[in-house]
C-alpha atoms as a PDB file:
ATOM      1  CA  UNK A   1     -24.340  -6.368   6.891  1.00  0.00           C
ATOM      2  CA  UNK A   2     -20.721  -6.347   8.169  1.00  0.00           C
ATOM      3  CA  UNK A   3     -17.625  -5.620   5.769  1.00  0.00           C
ATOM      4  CA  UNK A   4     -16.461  -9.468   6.339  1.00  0.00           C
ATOM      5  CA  UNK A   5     -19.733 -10.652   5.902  1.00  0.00           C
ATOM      6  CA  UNK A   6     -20.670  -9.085   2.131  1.00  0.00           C
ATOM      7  CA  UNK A   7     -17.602  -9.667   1.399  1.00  0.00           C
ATOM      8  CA  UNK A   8     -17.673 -13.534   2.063  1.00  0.00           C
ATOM      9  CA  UNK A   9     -20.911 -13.633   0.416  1.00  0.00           C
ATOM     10  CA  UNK A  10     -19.464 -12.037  -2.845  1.00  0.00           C
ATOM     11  CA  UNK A  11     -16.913 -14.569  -2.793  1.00  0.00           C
ATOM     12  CA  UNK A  12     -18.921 -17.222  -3.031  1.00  0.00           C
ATOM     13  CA  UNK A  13     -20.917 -16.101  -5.439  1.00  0.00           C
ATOM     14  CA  UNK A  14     -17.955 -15.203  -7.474  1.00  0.00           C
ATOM     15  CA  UNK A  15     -16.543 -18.949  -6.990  1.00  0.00           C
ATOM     16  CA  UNK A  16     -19.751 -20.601  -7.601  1.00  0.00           C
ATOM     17  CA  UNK A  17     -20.302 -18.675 -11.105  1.00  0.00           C
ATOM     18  CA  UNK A  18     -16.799 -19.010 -11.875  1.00  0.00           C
ATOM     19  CA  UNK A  19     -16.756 -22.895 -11.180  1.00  0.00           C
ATOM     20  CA  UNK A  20     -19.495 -22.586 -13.901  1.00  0.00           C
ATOM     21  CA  UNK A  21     -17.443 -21.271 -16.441  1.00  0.00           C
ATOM     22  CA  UNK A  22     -19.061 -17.476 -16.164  1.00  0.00           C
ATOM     23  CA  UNK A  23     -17.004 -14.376 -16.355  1.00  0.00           C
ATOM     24  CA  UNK A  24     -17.426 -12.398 -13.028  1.00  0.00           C
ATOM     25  CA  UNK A  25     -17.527  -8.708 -13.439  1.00  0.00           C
ATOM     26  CA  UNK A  26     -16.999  -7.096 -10.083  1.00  0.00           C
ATOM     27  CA  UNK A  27     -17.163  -4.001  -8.802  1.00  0.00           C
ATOM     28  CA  UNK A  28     -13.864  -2.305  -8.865  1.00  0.00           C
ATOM     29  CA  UNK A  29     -13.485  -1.221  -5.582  1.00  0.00           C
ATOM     30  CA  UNK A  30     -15.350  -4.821  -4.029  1.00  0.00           C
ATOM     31  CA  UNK A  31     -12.563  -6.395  -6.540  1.00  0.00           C
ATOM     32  CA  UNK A  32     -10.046  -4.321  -4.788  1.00  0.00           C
ATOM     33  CA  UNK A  33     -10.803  -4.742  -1.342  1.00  0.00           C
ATOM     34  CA  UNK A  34     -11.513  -8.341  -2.574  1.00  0.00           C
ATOM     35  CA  UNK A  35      -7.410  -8.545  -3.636  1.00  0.00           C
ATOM     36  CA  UNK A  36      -8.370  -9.713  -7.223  1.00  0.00           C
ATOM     37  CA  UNK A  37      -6.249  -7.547  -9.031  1.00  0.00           C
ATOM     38  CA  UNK A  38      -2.534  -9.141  -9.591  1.00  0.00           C
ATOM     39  CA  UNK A  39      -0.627  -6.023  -7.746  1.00  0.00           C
ATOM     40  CA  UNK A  40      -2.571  -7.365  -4.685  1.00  0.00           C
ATOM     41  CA  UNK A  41      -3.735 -10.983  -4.869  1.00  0.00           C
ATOM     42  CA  UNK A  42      -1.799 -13.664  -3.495  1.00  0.00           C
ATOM     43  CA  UNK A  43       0.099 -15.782  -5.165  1.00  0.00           C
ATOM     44  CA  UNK A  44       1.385 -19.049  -5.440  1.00  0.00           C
ATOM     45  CA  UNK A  45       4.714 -18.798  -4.263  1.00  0.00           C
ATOM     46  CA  UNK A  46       3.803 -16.571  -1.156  1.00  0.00           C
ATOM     47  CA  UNK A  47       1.023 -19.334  -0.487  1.00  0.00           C
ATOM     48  CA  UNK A  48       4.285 -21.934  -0.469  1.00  0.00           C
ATOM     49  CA  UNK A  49       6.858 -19.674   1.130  1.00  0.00           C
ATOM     50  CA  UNK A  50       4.430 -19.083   4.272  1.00  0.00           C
ATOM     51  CA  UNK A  51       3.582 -23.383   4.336  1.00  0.00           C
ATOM     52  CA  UNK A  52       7.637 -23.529   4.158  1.00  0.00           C
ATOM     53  CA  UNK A  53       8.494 -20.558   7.370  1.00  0.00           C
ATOM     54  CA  UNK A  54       5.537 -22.677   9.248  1.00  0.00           C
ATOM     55  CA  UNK A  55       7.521 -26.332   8.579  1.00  0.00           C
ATOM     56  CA  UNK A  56      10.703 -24.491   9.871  1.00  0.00           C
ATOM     57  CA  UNK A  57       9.019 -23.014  12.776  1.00  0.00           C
ATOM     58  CA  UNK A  58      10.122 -19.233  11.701  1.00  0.00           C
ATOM     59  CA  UNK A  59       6.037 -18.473  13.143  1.00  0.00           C
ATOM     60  CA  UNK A  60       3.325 -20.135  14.604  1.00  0.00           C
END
């Protein structure tokens, strides 16, 4: 199985048990690579800054 691939198909199952109210214990280094840990995830405001630079056209 392909990187991309396992890794999609942790997500899921991480969202699905999560939706469910579970704690999801993960792997460190899956949790790394998955950028769950705060140093690394994305966040809120860079999720709104990068909808912003698209609306003013700095990138396509």
């Amino acid at each position: 199985m392909e990187d991309k691939e396992y890794f999609n198909a942790a997500a899921r199952e991480v969202q699905l048990q999560a939706a469910d109210g579970y704690a999801v214990e993960l792997d460190p280094p899956l949790a790394e690579a998955m950028g769950v840990f705060e140093e690394t995830a994305v966040s809120e405001e860079d999720v709104e800054a990068d909808i912003l630079a698209r609306r003013e056209g700095e990138y396509e």
